[in-house]
Protein backbone atom coordinates (compact mmCIF):
# COMPACT_ATOMS: atom_id res chain seq x y z
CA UNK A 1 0.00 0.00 0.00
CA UNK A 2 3.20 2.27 1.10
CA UNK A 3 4.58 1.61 -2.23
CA UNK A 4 1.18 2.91 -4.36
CA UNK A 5 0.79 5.63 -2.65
CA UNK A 6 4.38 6.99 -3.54
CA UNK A 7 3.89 5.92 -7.06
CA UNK A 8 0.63 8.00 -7.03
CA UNK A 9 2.44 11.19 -5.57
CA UNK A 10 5.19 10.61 -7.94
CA UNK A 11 3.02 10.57 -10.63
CA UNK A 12 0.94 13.76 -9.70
CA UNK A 13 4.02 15.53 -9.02
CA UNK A 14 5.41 14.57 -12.66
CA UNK A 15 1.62 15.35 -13.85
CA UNK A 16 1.57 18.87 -12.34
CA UNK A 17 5.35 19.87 -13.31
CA UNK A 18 3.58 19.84 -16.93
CA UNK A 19 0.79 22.29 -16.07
CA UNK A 20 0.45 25.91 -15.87
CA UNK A 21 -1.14 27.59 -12.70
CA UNK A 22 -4.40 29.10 -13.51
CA UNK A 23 -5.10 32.07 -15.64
CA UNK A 24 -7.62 34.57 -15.20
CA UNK A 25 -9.96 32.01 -16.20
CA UNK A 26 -9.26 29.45 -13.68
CA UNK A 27 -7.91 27.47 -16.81
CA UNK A 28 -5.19 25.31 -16.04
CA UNK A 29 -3.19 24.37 -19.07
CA UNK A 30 -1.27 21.34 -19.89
CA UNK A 31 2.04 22.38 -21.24
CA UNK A 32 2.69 18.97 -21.60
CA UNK A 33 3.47 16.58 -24.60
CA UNK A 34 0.23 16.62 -27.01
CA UNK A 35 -0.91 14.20 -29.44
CA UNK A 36 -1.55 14.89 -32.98
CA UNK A 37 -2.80 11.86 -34.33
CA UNK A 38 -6.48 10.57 -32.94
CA UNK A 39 -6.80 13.21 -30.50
CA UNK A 40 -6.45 16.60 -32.44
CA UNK A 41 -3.95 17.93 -30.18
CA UNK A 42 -5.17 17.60 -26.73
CA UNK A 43 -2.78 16.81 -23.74
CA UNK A 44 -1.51 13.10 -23.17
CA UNK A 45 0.08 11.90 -19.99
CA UNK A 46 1.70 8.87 -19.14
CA UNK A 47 1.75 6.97 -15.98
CA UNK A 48 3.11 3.83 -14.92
CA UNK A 49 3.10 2.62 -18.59
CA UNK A 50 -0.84 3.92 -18.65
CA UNK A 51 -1.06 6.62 -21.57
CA UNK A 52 -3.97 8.70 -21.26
CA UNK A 53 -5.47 12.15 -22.24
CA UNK A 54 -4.10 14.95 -19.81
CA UNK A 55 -7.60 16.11 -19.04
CA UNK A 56 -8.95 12.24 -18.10
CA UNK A 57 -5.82 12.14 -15.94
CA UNK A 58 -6.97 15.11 -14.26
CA UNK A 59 -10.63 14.14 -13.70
CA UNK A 60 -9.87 10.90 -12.63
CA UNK A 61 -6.79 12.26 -10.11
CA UNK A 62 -9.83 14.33 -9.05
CA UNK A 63 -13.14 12.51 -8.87
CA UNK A 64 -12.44 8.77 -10.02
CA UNK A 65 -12.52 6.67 -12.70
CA UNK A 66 -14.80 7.70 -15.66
CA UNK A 67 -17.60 5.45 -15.71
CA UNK A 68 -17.69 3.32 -19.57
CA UNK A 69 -19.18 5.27 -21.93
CA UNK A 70 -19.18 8.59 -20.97
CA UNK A 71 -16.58 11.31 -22.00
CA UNK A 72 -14.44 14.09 -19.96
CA UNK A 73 -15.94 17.50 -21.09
CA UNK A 74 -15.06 21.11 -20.90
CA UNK A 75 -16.60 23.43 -19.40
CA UNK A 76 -14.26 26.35 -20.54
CA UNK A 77 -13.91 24.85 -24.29
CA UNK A 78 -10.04 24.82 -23.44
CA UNK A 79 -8.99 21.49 -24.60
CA UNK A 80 -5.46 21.50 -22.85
CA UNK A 81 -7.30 22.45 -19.93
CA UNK A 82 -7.05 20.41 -16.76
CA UNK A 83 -8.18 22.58 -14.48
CA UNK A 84 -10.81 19.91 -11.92
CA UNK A 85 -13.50 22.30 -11.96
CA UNK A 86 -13.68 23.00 -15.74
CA UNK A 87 -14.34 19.20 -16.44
CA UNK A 88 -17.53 17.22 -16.23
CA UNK A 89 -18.87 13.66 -17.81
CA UNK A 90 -21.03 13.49 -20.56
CA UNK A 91 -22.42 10.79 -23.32
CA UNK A 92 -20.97 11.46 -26.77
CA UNK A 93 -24.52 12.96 -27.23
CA UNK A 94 -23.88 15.93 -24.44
CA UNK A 95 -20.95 16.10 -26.33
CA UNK A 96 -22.39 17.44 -29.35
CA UNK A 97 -25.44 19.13 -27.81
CA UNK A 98 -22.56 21.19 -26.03
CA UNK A 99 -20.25 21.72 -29.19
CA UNK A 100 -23.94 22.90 -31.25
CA UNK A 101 -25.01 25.61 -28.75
CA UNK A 102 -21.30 27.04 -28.09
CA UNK A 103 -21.18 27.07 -32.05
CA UNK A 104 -17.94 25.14 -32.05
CA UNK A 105 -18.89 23.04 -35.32
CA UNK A 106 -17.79 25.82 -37.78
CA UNK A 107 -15.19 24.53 -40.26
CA UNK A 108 -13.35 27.75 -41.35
CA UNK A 109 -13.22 27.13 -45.08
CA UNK A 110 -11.31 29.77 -47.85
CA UNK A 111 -10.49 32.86 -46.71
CA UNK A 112 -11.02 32.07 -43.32
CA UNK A 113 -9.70 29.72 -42.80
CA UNK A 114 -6.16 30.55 -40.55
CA UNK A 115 -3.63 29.28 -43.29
CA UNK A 116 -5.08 31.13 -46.37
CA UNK A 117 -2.47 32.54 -48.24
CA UNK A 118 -5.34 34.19 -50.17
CA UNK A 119 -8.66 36.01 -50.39
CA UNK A 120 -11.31 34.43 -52.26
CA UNK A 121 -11.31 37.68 -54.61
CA UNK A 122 -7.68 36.14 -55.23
CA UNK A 123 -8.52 32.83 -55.77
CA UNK A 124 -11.16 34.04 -58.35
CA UNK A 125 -8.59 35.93 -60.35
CA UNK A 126 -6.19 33.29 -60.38
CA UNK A 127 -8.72 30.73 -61.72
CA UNK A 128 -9.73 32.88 -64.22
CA UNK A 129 -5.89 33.26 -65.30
CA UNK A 130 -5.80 29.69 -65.47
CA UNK A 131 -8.56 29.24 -67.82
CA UNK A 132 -7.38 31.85 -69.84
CA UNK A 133 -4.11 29.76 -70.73
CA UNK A 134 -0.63 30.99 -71.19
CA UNK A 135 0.08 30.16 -67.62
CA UNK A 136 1.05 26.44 -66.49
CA UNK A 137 0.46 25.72 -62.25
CA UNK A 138 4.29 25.68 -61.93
CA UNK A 139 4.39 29.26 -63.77
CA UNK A 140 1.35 30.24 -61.38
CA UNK A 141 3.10 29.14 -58.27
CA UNK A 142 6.17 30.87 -58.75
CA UNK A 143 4.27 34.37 -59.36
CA UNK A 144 2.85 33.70 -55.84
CA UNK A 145 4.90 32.49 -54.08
CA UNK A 146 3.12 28.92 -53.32
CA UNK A 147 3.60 25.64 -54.01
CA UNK A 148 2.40 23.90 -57.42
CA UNK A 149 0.26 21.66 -54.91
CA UNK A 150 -1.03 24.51 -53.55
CA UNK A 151 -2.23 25.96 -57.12
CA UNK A 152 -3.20 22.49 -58.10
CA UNK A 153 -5.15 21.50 -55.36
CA UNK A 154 -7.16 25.68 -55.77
CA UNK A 155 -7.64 24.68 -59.61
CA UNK A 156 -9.44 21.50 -58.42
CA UNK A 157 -11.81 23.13 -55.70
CA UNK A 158 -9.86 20.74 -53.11
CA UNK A 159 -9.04 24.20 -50.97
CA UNK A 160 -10.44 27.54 -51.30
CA UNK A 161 -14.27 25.65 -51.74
CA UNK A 162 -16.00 28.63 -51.13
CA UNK A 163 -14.34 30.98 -53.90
């Protein structure tokens, strides 16, 4: 029993070197490694050989094990946050409810999207340029400054949907 319980402290010592003290929020963020692959970038914590996301970590450290089928929410919308407070359970279902009404389901697409080397207006005129001929993708992507992907994939309505 000795030996768990120092395992445990070890382990919430090594879990809260990794997270920030709370902001003016009350968020407390994981600063922490974070996964890119299933998870979409939230926090991930390992202990004794048990990898798990930084925010279950903290609810469980907090409140217990999560019960099957239910999910570690936010209530802050934070998703490195592991503050206790700002985490609740909820079916897949809540999950969504919750995402809908805080308006969380919007896709940034063209323009707004954060990477957009271009404005739709932009997009538009180099279509058009396209079509025109006398221009090849590799001549197009040199002018700005992009990769021939990137001209490619604009040519094809794979990015920049909404131009």
């Amino acid at each position: 029993m000795k030996k768990s319980k120092g395992l445990l402290a070890h382990a919430k010592n090594r879990f809260y070197a990794q997270v920030l003290l709370p902001n003016e929020n009350g968020c407390m963020i994981w600063i922490g490694y974070k996964t890119l692959s299933n998870h979409r970038g939230y926090g991930e914590f390992t202990s004794q050989k048990n990898r798990k996301l930084a925010h279950h970590y903290s609810y469980e450290l907090h409140n217990g094990s999560i019960p099957k089928g239910l999910l570690v929410l936010h209530r802050c919308d934070i998703r490195n946050c592991v503050a206790p407070d700002h985490l609740f359970l909820g079916t897949a279902k809540d999950n969504a409810v919750d995402r809908n009404n805080k308006r969380r389901n919007h896709e940034p697409a063209g323009e707004d999207q954060y990477l957009a080397k271009f404005t739709n207006e932009k997009v538009r005129e180099i279509r058009a340029t396209y079509q025109k001929g006398g221009f090849t993708t590799r001549q197009l992507a040199k002018k700005y400054n992009v990769s021939q992907c990137t001209i490619q994939y604009m040519l094809a309505h794979k990015t920049y949907k909404t131009a």
